[in-house]
Protein backbone atom coordinates (compact mmCIF):
# COMPACT_ATOMS: atom_id res chain seq x y z
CA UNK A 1 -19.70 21.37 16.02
CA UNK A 2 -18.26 22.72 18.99
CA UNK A 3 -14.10 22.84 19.47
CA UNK A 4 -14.77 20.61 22.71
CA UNK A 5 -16.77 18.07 20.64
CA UNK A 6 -14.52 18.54 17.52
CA UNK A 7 -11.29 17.35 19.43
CA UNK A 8 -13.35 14.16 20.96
CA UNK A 9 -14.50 13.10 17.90
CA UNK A 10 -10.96 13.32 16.50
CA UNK A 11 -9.44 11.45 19.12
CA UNK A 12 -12.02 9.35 18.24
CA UNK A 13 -11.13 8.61 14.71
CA UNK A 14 -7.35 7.89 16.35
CA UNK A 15 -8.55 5.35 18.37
CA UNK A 16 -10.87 3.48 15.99
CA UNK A 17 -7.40 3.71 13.20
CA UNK A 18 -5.04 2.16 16.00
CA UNK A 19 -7.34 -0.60 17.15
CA UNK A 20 -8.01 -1.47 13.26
CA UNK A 21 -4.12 -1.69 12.70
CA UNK A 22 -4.44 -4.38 15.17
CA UNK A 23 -6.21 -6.56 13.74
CA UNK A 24 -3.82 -5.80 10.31
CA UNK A 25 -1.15 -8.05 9.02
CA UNK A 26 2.25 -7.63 10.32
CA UNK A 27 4.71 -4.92 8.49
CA UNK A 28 7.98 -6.04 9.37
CA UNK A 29 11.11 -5.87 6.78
CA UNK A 30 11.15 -9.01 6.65
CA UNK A 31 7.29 -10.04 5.53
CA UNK A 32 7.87 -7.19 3.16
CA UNK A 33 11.33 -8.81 1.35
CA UNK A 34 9.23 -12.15 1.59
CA UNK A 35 6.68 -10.90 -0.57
CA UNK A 36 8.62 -8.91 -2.32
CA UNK A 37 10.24 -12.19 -3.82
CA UNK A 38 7.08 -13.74 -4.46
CA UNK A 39 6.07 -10.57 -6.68
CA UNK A 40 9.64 -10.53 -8.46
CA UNK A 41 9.27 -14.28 -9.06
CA UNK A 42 5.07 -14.25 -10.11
CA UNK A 43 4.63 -10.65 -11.11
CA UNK A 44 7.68 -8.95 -12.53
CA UNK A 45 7.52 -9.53 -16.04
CA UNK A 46 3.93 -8.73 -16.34
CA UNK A 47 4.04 -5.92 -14.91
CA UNK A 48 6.79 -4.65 -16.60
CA UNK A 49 6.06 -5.43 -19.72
CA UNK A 50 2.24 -3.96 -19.07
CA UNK A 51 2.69 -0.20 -20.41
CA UNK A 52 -0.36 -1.04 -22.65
CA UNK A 53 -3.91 -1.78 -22.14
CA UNK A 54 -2.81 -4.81 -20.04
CA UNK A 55 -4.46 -5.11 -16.31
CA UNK A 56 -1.77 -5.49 -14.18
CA UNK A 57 -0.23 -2.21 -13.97
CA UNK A 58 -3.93 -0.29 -14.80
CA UNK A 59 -4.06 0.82 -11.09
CA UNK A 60 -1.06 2.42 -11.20
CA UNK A 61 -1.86 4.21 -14.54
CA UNK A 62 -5.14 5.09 -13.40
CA UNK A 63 -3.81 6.98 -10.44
CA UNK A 64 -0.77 8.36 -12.47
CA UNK A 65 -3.42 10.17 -14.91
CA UNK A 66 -6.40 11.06 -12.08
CA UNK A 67 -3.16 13.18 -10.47
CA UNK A 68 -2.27 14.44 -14.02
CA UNK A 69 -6.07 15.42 -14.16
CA UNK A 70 -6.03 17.42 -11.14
CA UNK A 71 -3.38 19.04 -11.48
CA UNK A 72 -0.91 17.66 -9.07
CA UNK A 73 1.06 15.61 -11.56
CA UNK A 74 3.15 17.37 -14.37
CA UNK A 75 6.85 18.13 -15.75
CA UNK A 76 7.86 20.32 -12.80
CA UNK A 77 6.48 18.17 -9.82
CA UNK A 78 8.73 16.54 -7.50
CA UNK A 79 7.22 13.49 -5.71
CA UNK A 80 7.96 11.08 -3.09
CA UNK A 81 6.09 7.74 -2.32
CA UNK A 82 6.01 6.18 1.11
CA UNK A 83 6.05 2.75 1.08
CA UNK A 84 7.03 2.37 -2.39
CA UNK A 85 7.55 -1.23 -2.68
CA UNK A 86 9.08 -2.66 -6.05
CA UNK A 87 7.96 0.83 -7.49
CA UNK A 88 5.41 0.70 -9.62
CA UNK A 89 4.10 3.87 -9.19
CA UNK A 90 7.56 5.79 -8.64
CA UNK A 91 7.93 4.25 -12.55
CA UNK A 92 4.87 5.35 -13.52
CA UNK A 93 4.74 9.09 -12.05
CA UNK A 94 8.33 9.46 -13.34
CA UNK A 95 7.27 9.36 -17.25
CA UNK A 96 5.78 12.61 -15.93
CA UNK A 97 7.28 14.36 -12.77
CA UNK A 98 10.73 15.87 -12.68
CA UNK A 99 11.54 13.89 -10.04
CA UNK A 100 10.09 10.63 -8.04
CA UNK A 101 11.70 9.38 -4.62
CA UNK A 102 10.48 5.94 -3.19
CA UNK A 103 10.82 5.54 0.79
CA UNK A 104 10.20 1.48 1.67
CA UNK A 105 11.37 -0.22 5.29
CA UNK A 106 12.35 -3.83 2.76
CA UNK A 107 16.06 -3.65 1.05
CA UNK A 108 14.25 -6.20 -0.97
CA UNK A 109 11.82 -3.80 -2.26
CA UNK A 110 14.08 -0.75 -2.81
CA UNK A 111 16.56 -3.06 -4.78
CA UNK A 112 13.76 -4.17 -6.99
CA UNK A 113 12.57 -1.20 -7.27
CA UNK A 114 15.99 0.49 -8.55
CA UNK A 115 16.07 -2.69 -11.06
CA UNK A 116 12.24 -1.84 -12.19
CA UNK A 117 12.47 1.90 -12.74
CA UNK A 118 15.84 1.47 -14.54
CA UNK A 119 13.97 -1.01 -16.83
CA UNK A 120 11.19 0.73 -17.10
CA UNK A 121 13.68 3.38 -18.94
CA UNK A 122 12.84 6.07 -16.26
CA UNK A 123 16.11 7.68 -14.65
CA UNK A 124 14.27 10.75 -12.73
CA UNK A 125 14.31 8.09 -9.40
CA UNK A 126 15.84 7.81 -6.06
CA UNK A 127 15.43 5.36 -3.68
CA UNK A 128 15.78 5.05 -0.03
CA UNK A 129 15.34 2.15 2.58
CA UNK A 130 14.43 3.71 5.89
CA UNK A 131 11.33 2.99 8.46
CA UNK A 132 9.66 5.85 8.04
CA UNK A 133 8.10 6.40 11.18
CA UNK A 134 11.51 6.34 12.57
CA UNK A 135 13.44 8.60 9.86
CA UNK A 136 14.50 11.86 10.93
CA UNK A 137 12.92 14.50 7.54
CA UNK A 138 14.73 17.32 8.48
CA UNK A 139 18.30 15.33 8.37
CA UNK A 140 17.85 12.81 5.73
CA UNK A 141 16.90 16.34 4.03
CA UNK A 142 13.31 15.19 3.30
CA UNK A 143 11.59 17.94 5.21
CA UNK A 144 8.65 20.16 2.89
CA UNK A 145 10.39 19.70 -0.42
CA UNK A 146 7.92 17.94 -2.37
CA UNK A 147 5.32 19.14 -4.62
CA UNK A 148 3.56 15.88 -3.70
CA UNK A 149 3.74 13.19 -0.96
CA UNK A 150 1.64 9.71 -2.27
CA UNK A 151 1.58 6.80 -0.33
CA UNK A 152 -1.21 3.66 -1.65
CA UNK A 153 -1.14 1.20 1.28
CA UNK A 154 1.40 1.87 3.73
CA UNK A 155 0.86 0.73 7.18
CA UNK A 156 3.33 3.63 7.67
CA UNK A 157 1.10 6.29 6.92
CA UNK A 158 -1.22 5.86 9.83
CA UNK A 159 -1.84 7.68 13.29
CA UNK A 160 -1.37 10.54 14.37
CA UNK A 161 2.31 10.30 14.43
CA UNK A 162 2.65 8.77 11.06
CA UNK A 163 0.05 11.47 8.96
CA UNK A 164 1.88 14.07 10.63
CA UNK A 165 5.28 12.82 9.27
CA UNK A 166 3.84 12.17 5.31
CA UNK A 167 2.06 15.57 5.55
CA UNK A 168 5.60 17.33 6.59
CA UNK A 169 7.06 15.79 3.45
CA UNK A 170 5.63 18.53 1.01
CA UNK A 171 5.02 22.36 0.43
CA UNK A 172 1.35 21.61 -0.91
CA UNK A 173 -0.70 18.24 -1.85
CA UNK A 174 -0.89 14.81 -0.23
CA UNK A 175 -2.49 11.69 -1.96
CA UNK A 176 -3.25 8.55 0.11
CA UNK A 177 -5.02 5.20 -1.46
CA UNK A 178 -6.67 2.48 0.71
CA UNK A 179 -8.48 -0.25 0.31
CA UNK A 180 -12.24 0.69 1.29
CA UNK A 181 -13.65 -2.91 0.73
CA UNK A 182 -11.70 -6.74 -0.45
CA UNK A 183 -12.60 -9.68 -1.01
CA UNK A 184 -9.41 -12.57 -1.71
CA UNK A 185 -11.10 -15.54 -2.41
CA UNK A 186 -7.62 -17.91 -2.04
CA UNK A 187 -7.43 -16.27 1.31
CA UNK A 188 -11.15 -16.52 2.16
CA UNK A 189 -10.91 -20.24 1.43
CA UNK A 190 -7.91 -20.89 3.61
CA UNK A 191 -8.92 -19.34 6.34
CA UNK A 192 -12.20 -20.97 6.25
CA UNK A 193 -11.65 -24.59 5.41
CA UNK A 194 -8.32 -24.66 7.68
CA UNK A 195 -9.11 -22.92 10.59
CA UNK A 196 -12.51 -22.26 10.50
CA UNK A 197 -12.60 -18.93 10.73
CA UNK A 198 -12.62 -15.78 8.56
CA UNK A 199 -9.58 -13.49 7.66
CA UNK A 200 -8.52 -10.77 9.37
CA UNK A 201 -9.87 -7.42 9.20
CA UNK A 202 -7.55 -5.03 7.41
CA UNK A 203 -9.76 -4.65 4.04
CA UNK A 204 -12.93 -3.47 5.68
CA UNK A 205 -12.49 0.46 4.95
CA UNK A 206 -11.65 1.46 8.38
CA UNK A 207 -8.45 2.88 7.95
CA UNK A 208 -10.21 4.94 4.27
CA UNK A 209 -12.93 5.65 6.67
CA UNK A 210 -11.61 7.40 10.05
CA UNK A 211 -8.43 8.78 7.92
CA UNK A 212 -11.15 11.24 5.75
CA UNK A 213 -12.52 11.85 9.32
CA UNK A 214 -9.75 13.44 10.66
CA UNK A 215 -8.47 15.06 7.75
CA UNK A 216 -12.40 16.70 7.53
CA UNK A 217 -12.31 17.34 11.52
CA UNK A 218 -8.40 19.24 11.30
CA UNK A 219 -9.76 21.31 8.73
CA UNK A 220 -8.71 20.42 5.48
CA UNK A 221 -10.53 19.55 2.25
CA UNK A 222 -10.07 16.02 1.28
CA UNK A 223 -11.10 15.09 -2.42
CA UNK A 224 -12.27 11.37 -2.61
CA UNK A 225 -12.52 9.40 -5.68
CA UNK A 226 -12.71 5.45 -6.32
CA UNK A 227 -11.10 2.75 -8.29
CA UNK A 228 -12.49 -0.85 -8.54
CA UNK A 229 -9.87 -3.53 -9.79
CA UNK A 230 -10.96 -7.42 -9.91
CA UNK A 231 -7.65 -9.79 -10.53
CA UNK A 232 -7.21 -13.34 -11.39
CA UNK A 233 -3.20 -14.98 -10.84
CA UNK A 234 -1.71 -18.29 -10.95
CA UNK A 235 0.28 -18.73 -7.32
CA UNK A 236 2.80 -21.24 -6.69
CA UNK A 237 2.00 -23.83 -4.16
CA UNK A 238 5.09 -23.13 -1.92
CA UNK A 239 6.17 -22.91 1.65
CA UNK A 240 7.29 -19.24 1.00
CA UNK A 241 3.72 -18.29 0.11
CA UNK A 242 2.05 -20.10 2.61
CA UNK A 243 4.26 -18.10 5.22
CA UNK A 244 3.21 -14.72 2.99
CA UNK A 245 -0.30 -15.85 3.50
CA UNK A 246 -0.46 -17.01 7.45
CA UNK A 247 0.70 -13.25 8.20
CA UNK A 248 -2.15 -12.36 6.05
CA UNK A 249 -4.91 -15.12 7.50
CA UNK A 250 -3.53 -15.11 10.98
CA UNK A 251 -2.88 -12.88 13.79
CA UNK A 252 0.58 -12.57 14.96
CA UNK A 253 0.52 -15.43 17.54
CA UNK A 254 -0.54 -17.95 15.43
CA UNK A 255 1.54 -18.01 12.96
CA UNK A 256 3.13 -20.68 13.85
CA UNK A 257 5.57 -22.99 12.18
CA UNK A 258 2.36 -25.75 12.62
CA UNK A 259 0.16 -23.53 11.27
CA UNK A 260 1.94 -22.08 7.87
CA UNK A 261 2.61 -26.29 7.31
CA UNK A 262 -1.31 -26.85 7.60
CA UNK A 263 -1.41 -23.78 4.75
CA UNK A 264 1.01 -25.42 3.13
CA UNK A 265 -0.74 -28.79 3.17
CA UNK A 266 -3.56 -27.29 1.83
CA UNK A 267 -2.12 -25.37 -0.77
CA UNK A 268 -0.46 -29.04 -1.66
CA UNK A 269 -3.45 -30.74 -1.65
CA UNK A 270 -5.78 -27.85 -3.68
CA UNK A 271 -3.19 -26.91 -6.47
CA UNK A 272 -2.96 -28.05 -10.32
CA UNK A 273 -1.17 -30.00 -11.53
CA UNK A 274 1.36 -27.68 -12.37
CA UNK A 275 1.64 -27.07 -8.83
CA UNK A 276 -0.22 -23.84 -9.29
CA UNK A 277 -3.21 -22.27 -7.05
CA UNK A 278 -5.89 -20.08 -8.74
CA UNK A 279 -6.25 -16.34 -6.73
CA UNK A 280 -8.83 -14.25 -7.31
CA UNK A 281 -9.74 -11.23 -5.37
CA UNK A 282 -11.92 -7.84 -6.22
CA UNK A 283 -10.78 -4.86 -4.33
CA UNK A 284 -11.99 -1.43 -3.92
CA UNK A 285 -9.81 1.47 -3.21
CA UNK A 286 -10.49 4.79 -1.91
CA UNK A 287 -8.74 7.38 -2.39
CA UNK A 288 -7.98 11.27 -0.66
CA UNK A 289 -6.25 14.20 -2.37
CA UNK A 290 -5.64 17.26 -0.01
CA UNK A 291 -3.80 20.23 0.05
CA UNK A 292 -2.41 21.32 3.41
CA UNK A 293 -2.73 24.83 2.95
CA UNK A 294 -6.31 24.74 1.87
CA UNK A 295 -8.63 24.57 5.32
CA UNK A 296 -11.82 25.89 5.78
């Protein structure tokens, strides 16, 4: 491929990310604390407890010891996640690394995630809230210091702008996880039987898809590898998780005080009699492992 055509088809691969992020759930610090409760009140002590064979945390371990695997993981690695939420994986890679930083935009996240890790036993941790794509690296003294930069869904790590950022984070390797393909079926249902329509469109692979594409087409040798994780929960029927869900079912002008009541209504009318709603969802993720000094 020519440089010419090269550099089109890149720009390319830009465009089709940022019009996909469109479509995407809104990121703002607020969703984030929102469902950041709901996981402290539904999901906290499972997934603490879960250092086992348990399911809840077996993403997380199954990244932790792929990046053991290949090499990218051990005693002297220092690591930082973007978008860390209530850091599960900064616990996780810290039974391992020397030292694990988590970057998240919610306070909400970054305090649970202090309270997790320090539960969790592991003391190798730092913590910072920040948006990323507006944090300065090279003052907030963040700039190539990292063995490894990981980031598993973060809007933040998108673009042009925002891959350039994660990739300045470290002297060597970059890991990024996405979903490639999702199916929630609480969602699915919602969205359907309430407003006749189907979800949005931010767990159809795009942002796995064009984000190999550009790595490939700027020279560098992405490793992919998969992980397929099918979940059942129990979800309260509450107004705070029928707001977590309109930002998830609806774009951002509908969500509406009218419209998260309808959700709520629904959830209401669908729940058990415990006041519970069962979610079940099968997810595929994707995942690319790079090293920014190896290029072809």
């Amino acid at each position: 491929m020519s440089e010419f055509h090269k550099d089109r088809e890149l720009e390319h691969m830009f465009e089709l990310q940022g019009n996909n992020r469109s479509g995407c759930p809104d990121h703002t610090a607020d969703i984030w604390d929102k469902r950041m409760k709901n996981w402290k009140q539904n999901f906290w002590t499972a997934n603490l407890k879960d250092n086992g064979s348990g399911k809840s945390m077996a993403r997380v371990r199954e990244t932790a010891a792929y990046l053991k695997q290949a090499g990218v993981l051990g005693p002297d690695t220092d690591v930082i996640d973007i978008g860390c939420g209530p850091g599960r994986f900064v616990s996780e890679f810290a039974r391992t690394a020397r030292m694990v930083v988590g970057v998240d935009i919610s306070p909400r996240a970054i305090e649970y995630a202090r309270l997790f890790t320090k539960e969790s036993g592991q003391m190798n941790t730092g913590f910072l809230v920040s948006d990323f794509l507006s944090l300065d690296l090279k003052s907030a003294g963040l700039k190539s210091i990292y063995d490894l930069a990981f980031c598993s869904l973060s809007p933040a790590v998108s673009g042009r702008e925002g891959l350039s950022r994660f990739m300045g984070l470290t002297r060597s390797w970059c890991c990024m996880n996405s979903i490639v393909s999702g199916r929630h079926e609480l969602h699915q249902r919602i969205a359907r039987e309430v407003f006749h329509k189907e979800t949005l469109e931010s767990w159809n692979g795009q942002h796995f898809y064009t984000t190999f594409n550009i790595l490939l087409l700027s020279g560098y040798q992405p490793m992919t590898s998969y992980y397929r994780q099918a979940k059942e929960n129990e979800r309260p029927a509450s107004r705070e998780f029928a707001e977590i869900s309109a930002s998830i079912i609806l774009p951002e002008k509908e969500r509406t005080s009218r419209n998260i009541h309808k959700i709520f209504q629904w959830m209401e009318m669908h729940a058990d009699t415990e006041g519970n709603l069962q979610e079940r969802s099968l997810f595929t993720y994707g995942r690319l492992l790079w090293n920014i000094h190896q290029t072809y």
